[in-house]
Protein backbone atom coordinates (compact mmCIF):
# COMPACT_ATOMS: atom_id res chain seq x y z
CA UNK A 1 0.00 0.00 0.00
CA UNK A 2 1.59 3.12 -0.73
CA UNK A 3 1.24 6.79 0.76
CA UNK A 4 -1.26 8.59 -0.99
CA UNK A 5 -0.76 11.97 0.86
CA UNK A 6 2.87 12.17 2.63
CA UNK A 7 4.89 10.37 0.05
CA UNK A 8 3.40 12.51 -2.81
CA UNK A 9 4.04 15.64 -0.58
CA UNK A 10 7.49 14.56 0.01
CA UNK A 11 8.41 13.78 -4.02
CA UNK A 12 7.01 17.36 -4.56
CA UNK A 13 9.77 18.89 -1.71
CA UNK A 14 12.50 16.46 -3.40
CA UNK A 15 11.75 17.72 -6.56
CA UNK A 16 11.77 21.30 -5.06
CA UNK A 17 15.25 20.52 -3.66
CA UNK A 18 16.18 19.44 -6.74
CA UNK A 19 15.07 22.34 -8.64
CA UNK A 20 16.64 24.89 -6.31
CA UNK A 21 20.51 24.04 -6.35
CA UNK A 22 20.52 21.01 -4.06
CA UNK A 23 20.83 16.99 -4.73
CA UNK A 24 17.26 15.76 -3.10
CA UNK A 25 16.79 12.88 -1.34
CA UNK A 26 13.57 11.20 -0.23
CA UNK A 27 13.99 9.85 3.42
CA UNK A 28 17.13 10.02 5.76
CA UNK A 29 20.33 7.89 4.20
CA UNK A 30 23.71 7.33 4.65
CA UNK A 31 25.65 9.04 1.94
CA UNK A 32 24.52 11.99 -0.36
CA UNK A 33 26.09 13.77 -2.92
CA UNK A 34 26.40 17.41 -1.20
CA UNK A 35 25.20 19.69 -1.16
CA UNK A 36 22.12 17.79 -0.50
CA UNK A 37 18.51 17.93 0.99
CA UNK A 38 17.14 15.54 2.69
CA UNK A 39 12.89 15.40 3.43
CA UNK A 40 12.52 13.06 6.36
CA UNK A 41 9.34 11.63 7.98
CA UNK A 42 6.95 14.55 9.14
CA UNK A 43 5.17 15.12 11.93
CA UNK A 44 1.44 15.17 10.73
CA UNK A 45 -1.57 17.43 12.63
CA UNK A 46 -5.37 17.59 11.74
CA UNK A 47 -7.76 19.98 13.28
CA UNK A 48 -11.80 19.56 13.73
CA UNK A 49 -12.63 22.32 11.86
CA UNK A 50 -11.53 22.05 8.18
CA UNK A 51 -10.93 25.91 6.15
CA UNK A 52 -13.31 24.36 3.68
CA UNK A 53 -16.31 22.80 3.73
CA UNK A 54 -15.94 18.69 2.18
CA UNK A 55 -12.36 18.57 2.65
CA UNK A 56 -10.12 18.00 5.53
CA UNK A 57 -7.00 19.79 6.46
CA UNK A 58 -3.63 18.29 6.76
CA UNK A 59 -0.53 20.28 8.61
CA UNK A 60 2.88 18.61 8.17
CA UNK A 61 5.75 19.66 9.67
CA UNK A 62 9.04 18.06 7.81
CA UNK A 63 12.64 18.19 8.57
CA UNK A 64 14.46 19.03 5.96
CA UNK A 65 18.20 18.50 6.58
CA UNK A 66 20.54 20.02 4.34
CA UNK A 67 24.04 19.16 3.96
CA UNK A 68 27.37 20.46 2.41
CA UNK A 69 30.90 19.61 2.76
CA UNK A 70 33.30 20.72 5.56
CA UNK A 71 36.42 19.87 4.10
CA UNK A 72 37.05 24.00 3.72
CA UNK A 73 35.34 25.27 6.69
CA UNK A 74 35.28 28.78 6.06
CA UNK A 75 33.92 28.24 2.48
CA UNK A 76 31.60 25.60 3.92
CA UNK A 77 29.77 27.87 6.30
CA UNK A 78 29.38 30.39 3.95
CA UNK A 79 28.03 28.05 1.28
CA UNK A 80 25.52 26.97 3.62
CA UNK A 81 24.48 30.22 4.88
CA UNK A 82 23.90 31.48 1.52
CA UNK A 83 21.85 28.42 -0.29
CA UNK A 84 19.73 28.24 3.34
CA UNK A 85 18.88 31.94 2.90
CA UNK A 86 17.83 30.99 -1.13
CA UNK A 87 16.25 27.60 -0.03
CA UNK A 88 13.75 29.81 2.38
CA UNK A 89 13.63 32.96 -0.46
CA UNK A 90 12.50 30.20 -2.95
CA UNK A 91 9.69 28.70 -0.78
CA UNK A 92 8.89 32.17 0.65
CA UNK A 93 8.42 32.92 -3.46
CA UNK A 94 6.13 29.95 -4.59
CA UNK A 95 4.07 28.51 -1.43
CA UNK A 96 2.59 25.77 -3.43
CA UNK A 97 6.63 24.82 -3.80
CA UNK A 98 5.34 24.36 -8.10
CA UNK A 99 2.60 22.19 -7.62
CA UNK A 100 -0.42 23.70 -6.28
CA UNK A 101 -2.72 20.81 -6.52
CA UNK A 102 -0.78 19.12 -4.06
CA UNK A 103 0.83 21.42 -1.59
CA UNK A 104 -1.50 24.39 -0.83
CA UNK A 105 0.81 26.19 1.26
CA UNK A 106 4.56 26.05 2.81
CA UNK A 107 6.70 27.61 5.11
CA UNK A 108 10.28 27.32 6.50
CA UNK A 109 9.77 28.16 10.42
CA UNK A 110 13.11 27.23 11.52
CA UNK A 111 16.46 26.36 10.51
CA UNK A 112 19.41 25.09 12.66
CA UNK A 113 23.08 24.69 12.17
CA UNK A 114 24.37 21.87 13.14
CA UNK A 115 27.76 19.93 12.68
CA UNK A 116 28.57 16.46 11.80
CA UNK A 117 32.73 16.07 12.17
CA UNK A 118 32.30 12.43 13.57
CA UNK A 119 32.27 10.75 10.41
CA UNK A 120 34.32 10.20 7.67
CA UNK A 121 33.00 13.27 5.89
CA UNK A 122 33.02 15.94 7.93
CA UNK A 123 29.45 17.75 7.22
CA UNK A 124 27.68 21.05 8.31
CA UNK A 125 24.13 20.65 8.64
CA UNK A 126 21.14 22.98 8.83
CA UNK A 127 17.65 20.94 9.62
CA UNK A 128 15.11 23.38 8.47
CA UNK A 129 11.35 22.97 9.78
CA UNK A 130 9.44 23.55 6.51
CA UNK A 131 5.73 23.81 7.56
CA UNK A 132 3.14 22.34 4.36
CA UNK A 133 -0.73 22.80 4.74
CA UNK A 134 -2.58 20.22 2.50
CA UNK A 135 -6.30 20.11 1.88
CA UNK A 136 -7.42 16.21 1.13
């Protein structure tokens, strides 16, 4: 049986990534070619009272890790800073993220630095909480 609301919603944020200077990647994985962006599992809320009448309302929150090399840190950090900025201009641009009959709105609430230099790629991180409304 396959995922007829969060897997579709996810494709439509890889292809996103994809289309916005990053390597998208459908689900958390070992190895990516960077820089890279990663849609893992969302948290998923419904409310009682839908916005429209007939259809119900799905809010998903998904972590969207993205990743780029470390092996220059200075250049690194400010790779990162820069394509985070773009990643959150982009979605602040088109809401529906390019396909508006499946994601009817998005939003990046948060993003986080983090760094990975325990593995045998040393990795800067920034998990970015991009917000997606869905009527179904």
């Amino acid at each position: 049986m396959a995922s007829t609301i969060i897997g579709p919603v996810c494709d439509v944020v890889v292809g996103f990534l994809n289309a916005n200077g990053f390597t998208g990647y459908k689900w958390a994985r070992l190895d990516y070619d960077l820089p890279a962006g990663v849609v893992e599992l969302p948290t998923v809320s419904r409310v009682q009272e839908n916005s429209q009448l007939g259809s119900e309302d799905w809010m998903m929150d998904f972590p969207v890790v993205l990743y780029f090399d470390l092996s220059d840190a200075a250049f690194s950090q400010e790779q990162a800073a820069e394509m985070v900025e773009a990643f959150i201009a982009a979605v602040d641009a088109n809401p529906s993220l390019g396909s508006p009959t499946i994601v009817d709105d998005a939003v990046v609430t948060s993003a986080t630095p983090s760094f990975e230099t325990d593995t045998a790629r040393p990795m800067v991180a920034y998990t970015c909480t991009l917000e997606l409304n869905k009527l179904v």
